[in-house]
Structure formats: structure tokens, C-alpha cells
PDB file of N, CA and C in Angstrom:
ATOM      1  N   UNK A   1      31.827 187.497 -91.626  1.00  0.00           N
ATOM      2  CA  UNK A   1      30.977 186.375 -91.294  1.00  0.00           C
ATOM      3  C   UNK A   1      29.655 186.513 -92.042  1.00  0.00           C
ATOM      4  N   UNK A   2      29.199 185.564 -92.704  1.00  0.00           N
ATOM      5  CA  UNK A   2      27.971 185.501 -93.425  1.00  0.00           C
ATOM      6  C   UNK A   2      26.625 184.730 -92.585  1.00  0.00           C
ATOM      7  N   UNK A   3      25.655 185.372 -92.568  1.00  0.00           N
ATOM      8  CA  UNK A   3      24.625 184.866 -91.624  1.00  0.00           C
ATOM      9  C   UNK A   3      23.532 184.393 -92.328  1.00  0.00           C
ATOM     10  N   UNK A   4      23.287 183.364 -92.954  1.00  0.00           N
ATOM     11  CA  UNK A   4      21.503 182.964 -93.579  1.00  0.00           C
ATOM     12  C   UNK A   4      20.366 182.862 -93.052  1.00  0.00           C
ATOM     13  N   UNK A   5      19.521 183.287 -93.544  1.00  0.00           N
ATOM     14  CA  UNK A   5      18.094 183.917 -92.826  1.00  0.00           C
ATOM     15  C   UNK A   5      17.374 183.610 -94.246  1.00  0.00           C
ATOM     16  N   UNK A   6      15.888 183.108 -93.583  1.00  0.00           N
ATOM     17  CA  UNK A   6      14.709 183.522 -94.229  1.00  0.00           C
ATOM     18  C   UNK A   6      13.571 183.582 -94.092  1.00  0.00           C
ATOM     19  N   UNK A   7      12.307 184.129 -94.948  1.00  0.00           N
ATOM     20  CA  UNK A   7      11.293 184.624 -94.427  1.00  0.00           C
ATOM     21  C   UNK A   7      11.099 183.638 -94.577  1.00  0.00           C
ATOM     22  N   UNK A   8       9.890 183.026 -93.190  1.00  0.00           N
ATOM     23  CA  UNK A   8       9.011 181.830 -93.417  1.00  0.00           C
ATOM     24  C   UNK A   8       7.249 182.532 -92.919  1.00  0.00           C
ATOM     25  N   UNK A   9       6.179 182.062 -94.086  1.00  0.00           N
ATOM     26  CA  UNK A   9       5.515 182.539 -93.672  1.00  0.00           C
ATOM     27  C   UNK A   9       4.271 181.188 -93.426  1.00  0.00           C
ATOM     28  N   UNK A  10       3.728 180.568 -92.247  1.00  0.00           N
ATOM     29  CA  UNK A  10       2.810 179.726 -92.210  1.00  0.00           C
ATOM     30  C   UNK A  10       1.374 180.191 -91.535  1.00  0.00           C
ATOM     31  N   UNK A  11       0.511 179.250 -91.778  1.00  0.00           N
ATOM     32  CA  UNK A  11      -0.697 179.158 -91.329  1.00  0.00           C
ATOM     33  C   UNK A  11      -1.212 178.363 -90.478  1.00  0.00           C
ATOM     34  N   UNK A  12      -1.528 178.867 -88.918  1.00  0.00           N
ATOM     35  CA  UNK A  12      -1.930 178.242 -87.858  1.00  0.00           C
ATOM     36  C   UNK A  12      -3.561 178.086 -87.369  1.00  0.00           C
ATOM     37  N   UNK A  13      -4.102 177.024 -87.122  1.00  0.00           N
ATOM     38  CA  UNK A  13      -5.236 176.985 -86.498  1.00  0.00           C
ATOM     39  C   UNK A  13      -5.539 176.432 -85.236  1.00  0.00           C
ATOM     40  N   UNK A  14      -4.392 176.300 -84.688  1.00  0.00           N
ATOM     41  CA  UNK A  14      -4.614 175.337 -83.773  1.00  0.00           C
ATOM     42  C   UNK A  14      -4.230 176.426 -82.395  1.00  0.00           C
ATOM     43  N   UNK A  15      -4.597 175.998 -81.123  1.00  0.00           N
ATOM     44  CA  UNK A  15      -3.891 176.936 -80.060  1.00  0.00           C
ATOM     45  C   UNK A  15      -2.681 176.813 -79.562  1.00  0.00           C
ATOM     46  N   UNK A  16      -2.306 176.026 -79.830  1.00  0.00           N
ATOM     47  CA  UNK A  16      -0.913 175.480 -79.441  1.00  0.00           C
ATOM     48  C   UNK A  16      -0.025 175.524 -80.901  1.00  0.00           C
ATOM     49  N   UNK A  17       1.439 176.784 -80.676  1.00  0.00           N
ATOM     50  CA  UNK A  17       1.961 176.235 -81.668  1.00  0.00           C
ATOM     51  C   UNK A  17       3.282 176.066 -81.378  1.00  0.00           C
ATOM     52  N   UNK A  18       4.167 175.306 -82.442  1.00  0.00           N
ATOM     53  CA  UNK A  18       5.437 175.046 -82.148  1.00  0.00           C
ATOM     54  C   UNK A  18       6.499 176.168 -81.210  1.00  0.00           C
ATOM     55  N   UNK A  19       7.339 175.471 -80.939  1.00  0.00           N
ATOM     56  CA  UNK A  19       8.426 176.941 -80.184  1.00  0.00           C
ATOM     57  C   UNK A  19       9.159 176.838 -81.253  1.00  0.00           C
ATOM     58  N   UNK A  20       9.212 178.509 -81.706  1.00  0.00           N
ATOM     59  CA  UNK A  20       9.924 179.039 -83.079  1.00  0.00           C
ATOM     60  C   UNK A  20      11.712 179.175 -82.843  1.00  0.00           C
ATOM     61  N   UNK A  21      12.550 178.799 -83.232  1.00  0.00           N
ATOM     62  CA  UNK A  21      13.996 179.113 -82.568  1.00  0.00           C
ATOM     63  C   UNK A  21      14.600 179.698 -83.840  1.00  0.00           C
ATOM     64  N   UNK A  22      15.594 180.840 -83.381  1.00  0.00           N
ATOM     65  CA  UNK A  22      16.217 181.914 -83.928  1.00  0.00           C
ATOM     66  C   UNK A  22      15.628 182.588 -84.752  1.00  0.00           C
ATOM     67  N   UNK A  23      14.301 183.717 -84.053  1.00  0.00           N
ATOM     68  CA  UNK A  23      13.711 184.017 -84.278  1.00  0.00           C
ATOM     69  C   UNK A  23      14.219 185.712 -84.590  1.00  0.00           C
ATOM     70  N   UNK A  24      14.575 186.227 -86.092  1.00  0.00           N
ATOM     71  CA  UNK A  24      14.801 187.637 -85.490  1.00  0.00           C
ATOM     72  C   UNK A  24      13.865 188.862 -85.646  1.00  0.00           C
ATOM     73  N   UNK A  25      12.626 188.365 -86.329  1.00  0.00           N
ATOM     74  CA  UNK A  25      11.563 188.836 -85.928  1.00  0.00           C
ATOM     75  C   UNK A  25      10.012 188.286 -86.245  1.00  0.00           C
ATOM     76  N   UNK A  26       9.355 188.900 -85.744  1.00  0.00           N
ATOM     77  CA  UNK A  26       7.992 187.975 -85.771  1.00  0.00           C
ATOM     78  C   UNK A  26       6.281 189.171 -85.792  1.00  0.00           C
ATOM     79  N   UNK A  27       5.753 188.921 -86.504  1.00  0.00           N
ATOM     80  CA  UNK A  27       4.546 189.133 -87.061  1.00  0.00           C
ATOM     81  C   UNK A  27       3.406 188.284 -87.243  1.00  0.00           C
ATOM     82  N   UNK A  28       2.288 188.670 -86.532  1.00  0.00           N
ATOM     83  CA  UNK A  28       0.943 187.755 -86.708  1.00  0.00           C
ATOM     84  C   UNK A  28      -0.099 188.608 -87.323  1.00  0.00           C
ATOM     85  N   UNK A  29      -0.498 187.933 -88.030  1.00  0.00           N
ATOM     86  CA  UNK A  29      -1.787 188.568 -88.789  1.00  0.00           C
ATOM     87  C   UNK A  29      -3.135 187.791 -88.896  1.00  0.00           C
ATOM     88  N   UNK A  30      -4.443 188.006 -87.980  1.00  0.00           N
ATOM     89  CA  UNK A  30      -5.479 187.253 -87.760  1.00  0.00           C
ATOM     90  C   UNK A  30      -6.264 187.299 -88.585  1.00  0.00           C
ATOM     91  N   UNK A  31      -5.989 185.831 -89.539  1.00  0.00           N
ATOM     92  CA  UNK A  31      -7.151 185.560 -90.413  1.00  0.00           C
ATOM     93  C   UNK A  31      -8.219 185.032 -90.373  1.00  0.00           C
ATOM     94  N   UNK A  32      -8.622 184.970 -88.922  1.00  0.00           N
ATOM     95  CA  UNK A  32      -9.640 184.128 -88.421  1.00  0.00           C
ATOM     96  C   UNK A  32     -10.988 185.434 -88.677  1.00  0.00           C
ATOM     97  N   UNK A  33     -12.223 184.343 -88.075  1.00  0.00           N
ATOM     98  CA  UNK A  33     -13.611 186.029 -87.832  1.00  0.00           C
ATOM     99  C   UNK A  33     -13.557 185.969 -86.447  1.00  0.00           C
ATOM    100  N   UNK A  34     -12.710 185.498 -85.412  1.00  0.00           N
ATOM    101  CA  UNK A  34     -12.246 185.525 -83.963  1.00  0.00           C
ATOM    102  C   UNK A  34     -11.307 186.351 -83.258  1.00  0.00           C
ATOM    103  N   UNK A  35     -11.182 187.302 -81.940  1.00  0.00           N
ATOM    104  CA  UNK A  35     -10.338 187.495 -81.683  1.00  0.00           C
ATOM    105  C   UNK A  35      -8.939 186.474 -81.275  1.00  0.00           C
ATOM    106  N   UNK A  36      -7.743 186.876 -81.925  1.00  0.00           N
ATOM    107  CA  UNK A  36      -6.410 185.752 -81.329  1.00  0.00           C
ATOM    108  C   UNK A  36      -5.796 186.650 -80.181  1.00  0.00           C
ATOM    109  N   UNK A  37      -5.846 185.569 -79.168  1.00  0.00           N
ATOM    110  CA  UNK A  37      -4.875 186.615 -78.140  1.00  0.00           C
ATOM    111  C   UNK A  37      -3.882 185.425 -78.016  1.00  0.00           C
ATOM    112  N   UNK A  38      -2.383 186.102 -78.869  1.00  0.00           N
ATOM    113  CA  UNK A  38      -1.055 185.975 -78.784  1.00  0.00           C
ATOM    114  C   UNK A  38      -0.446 186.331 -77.642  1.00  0.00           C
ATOM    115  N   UNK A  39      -0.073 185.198 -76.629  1.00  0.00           N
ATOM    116  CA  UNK A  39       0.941 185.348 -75.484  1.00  0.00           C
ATOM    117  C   UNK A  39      -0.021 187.034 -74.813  1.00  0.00           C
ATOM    118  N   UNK A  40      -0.960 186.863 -74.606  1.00  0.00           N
ATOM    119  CA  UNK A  40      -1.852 188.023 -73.948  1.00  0.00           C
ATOM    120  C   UNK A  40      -1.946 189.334 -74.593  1.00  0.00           C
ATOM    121  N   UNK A  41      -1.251 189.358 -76.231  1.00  0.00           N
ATOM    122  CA  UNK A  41      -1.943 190.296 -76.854  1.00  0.00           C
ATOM    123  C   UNK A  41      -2.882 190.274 -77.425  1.00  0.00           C
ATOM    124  N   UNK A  42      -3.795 190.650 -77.659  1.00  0.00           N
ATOM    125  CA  UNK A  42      -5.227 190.394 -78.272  1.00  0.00           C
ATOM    126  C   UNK A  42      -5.112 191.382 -79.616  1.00  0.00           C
ATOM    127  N   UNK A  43      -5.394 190.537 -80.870  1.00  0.00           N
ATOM    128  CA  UNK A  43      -5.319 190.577 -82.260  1.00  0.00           C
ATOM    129  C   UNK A  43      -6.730 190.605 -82.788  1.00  0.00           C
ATOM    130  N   UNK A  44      -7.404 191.574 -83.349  1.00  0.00           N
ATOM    131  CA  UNK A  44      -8.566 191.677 -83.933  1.00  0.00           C
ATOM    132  C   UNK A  44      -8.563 190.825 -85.154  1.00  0.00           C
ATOM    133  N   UNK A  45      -9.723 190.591 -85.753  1.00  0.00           N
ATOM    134  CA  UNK A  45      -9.975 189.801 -87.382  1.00  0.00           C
ATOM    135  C   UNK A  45      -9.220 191.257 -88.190  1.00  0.00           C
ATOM    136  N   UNK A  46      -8.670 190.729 -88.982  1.00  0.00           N
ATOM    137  CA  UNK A  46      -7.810 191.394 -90.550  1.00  0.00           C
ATOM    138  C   UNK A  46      -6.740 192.190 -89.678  1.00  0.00           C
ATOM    139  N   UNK A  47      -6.244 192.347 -88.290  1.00  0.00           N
ATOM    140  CA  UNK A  47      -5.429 193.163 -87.906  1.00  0.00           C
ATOM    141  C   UNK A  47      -3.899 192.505 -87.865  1.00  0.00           C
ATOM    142  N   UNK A  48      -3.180 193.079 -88.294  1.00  0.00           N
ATOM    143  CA  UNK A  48      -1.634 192.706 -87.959  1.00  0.00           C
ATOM    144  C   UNK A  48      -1.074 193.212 -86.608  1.00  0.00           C
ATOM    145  N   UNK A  49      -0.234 192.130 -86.129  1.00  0.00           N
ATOM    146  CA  UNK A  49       0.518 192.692 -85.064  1.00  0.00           C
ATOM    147  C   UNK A  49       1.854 192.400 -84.809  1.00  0.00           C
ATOM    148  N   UNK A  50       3.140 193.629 -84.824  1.00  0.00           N
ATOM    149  CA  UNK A  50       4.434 192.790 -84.957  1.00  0.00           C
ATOM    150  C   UNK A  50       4.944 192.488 -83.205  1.00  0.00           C
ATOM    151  N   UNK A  51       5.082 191.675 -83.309  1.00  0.00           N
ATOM    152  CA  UNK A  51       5.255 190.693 -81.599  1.00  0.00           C
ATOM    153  C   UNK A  51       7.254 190.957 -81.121  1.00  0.00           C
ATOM    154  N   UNK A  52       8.128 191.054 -82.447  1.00  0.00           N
ATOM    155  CA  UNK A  52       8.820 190.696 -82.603  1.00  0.00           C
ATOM    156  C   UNK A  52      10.113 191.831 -82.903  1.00  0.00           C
ATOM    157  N   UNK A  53      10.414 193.214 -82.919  1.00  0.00           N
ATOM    158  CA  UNK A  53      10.864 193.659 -83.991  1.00  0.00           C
ATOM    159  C   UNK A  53      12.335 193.266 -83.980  1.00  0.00           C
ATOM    160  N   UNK A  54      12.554 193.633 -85.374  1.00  0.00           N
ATOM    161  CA  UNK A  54      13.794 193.084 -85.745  1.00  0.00           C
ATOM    162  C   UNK A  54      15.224 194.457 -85.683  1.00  0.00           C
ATOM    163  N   UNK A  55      15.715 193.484 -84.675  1.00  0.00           N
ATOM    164  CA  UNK A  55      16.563 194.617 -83.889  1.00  0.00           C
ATOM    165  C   UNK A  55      18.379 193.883 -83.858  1.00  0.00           C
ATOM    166  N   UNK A  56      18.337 192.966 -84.566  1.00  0.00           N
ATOM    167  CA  UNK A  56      19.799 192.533 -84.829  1.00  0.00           C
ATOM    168  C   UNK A  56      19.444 191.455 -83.406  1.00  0.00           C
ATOM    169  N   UNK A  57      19.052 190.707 -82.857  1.00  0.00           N
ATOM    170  CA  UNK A  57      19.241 189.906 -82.483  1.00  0.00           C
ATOM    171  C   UNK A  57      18.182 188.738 -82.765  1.00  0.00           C
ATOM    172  N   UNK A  58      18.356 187.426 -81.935  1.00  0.00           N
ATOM    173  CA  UNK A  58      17.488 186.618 -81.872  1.00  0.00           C
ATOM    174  C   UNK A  58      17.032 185.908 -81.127  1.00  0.00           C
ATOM    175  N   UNK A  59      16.034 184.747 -80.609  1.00  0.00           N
ATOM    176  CA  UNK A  59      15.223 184.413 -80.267  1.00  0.00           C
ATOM    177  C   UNK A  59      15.156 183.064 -80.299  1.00  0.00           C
ATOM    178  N   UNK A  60      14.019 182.867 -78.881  1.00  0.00           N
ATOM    179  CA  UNK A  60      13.649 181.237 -79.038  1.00  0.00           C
ATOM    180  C   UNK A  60      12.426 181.598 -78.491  1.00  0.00           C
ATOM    181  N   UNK A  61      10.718 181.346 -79.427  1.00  0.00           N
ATOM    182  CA  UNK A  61       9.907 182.096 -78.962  1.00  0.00           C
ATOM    183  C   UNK A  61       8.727 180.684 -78.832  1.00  0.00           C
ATOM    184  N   UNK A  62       7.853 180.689 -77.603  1.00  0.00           N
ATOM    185  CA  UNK A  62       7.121 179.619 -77.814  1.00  0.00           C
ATOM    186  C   UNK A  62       5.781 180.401 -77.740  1.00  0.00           C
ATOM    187  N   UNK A  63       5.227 180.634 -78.783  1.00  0.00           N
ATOM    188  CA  UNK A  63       3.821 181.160 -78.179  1.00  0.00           C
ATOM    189  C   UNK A  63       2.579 180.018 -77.908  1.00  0.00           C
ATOM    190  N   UNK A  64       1.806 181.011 -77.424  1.00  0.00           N
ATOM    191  CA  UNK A  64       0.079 180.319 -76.911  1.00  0.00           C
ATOM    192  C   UNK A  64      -0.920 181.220 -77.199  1.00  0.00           C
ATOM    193  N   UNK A  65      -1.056 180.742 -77.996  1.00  0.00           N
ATOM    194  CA  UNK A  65      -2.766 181.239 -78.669  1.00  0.00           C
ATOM    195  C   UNK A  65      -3.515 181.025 -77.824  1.00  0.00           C
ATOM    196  N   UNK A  66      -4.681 181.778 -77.766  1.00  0.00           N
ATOM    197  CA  UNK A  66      -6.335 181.066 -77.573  1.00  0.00           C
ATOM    198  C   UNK A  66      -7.083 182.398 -78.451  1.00  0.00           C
ATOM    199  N   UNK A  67      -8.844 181.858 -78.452  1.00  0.00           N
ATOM    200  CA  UNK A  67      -9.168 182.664 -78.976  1.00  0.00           C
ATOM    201  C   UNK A  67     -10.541 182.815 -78.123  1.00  0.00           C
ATOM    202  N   UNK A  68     -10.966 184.291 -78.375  1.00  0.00           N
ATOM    203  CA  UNK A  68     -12.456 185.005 -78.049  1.00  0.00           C
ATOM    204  C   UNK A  68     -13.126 185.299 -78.867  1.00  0.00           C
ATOM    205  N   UNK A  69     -14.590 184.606 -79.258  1.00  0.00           N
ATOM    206  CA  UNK A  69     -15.585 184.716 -79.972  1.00  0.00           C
ATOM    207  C   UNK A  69     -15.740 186.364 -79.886  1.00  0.00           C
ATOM    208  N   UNK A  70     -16.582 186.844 -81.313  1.00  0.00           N
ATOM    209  CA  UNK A  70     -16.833 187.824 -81.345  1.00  0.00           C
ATOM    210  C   UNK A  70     -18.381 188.055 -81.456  1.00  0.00           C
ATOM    211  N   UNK A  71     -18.995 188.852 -81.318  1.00  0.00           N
ATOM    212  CA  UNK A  71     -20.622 189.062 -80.715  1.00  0.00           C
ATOM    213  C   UNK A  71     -21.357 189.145 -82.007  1.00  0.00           C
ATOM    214  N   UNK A  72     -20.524 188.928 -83.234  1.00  0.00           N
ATOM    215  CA  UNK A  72     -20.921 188.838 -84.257  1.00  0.00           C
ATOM    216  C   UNK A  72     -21.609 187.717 -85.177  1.00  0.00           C
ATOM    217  N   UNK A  73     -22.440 187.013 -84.234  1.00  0.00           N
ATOM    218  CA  UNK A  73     -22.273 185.258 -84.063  1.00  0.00           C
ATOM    219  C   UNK A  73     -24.027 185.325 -85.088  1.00  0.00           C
ATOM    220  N   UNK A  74     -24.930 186.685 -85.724  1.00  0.00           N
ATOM    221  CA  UNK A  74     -25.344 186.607 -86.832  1.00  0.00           C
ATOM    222  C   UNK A  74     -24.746 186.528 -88.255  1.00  0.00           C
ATOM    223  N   UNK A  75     -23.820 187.374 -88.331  1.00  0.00           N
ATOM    224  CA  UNK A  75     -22.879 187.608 -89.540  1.00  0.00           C
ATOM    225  C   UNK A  75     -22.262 186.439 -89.851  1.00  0.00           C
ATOM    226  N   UNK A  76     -21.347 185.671 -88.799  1.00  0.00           N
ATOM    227  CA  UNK A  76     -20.288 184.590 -88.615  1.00  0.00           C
ATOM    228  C   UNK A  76     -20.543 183.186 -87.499  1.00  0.00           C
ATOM    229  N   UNK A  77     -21.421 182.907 -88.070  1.00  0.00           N
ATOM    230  CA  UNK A  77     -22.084 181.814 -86.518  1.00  0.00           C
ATOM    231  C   UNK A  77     -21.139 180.814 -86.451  1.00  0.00           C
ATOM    232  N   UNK A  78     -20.008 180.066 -87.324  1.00  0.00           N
ATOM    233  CA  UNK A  78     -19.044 179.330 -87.141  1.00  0.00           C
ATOM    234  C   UNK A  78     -17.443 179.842 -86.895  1.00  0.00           C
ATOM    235  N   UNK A  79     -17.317 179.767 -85.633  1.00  0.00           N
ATOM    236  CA  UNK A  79     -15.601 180.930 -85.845  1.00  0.00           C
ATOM    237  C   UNK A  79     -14.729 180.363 -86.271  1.00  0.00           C
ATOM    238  N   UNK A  80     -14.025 180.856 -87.151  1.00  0.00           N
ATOM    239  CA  UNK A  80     -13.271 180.244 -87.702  1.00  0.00           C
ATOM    240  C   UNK A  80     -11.420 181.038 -87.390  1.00  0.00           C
ATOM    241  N   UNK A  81     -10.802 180.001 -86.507  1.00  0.00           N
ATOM    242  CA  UNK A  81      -9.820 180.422 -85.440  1.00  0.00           C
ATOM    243  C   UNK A  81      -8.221 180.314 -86.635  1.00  0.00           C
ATOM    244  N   UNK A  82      -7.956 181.340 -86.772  1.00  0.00           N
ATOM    245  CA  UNK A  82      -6.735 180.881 -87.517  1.00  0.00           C
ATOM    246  C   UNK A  82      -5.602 181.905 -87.624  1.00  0.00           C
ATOM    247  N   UNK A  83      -4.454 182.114 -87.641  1.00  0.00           N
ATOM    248  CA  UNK A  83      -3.536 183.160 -87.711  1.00  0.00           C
ATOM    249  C   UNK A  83      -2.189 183.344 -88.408  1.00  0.00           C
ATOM    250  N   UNK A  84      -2.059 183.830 -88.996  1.00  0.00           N
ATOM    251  CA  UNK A  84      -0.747 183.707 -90.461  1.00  0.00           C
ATOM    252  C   UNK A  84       0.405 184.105 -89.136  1.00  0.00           C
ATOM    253  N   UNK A  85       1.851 183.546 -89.174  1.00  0.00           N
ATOM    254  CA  UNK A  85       3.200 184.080 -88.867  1.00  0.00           C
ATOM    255  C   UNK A  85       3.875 183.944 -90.009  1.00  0.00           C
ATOM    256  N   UNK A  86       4.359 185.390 -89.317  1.00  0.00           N
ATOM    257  CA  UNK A  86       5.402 186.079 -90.725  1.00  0.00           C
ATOM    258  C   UNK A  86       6.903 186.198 -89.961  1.00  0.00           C
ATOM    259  N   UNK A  87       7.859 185.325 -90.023  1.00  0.00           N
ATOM    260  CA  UNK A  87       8.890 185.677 -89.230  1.00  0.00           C
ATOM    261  C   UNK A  87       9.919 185.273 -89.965  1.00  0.00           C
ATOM    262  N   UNK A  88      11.449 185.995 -89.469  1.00  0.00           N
ATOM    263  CA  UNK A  88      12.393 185.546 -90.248  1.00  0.00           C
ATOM    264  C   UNK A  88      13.547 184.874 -89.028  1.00  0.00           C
ATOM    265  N   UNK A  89      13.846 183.657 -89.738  1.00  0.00           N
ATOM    266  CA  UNK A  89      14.658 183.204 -88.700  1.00  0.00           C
ATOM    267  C   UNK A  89      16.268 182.620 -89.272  1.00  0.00           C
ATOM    268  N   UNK A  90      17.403 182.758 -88.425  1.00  0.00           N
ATOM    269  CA  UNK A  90      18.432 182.407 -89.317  1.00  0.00           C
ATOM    270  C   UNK A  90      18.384 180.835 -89.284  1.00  0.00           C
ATOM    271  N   UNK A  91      19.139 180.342 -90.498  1.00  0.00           N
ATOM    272  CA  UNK A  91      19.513 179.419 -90.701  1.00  0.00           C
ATOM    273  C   UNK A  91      20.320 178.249 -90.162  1.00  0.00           C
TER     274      UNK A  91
END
């Protein structure tokens, strides 16, 4: 049996994002200057986090963002809320 899969990688800004289906694994990486807290994990600015690992099965994943300003509001006075997914899903 042959199974098709591929990496999809997008860019989110919003708090609300789609529900991902056949998901067999999943990775967020916060490109925002904000903390992202993914489904209640909390993601620092430039930190990766894999949500997902890829373990031979799959998924129907809906996450919920929000985000927490960081105290850094001289450096970065506009936050800028945003978060890359890196996931591979079959076809």
C-alpha cells in the first residue's frame, strides 16, 4: 500500500486557526516578538516547539492560539503575533 504525504509549511497571525486533518506530525515555531501559547503550551519568540511527534499515526488537530505580551515593550512597543506550522499530513 502506498501512502502520500507532504510537508506543508504556513504562516499564521491570527488566534484562531484552521482544524488541521491527517496530521502525522506537527511543529510551531514563534516568529512573533510575543509569547504564543499553543493549546496551553507557551512558545517563546525564535523558539521551536514539536506539538506533534511523528510516530506512524495520524490526526485531526484543531489548535487555539493566544498570545502574551512580553515586558519588552521598549525594544518592541508593537507586538507583532505570528507563528510558522511545520507539519506533514497525508494526502
Amino acid at each position: 500500500m502506498f501512502v502520500e504525504s507532504a510537508f506543508i509549511t504556513r504562516e499564521y497571525r491570527e488566534e484562531q486557526i484552521p482544524i488541521l486533518e491527517n496530521i502525522t506530525s506537527l511543529c510551531v515555531l514563534n516568529k512573533g516578538n510575543s509569547i504564543a501559547i499553543v493549546n496551553g503550551v507557551s512558545i517563546y519568540p525564535t523558539q521551536k516547539q514539536i506539538l506533534i511527534v511523528p510516530d506512524g499515526t495520524f490526526s485531526k488537530v484543531q489548535l487555539e492560539v493566544t498570545y502574551a505580551n512580553t515586558d519588552n515593550k521598549k525594544r518592541n512597543p508593537i507586538p507583532q503575533n505570528k507563528i510558522l506550522l511545520i507539519y506533514k499530513k497525508l494526502m
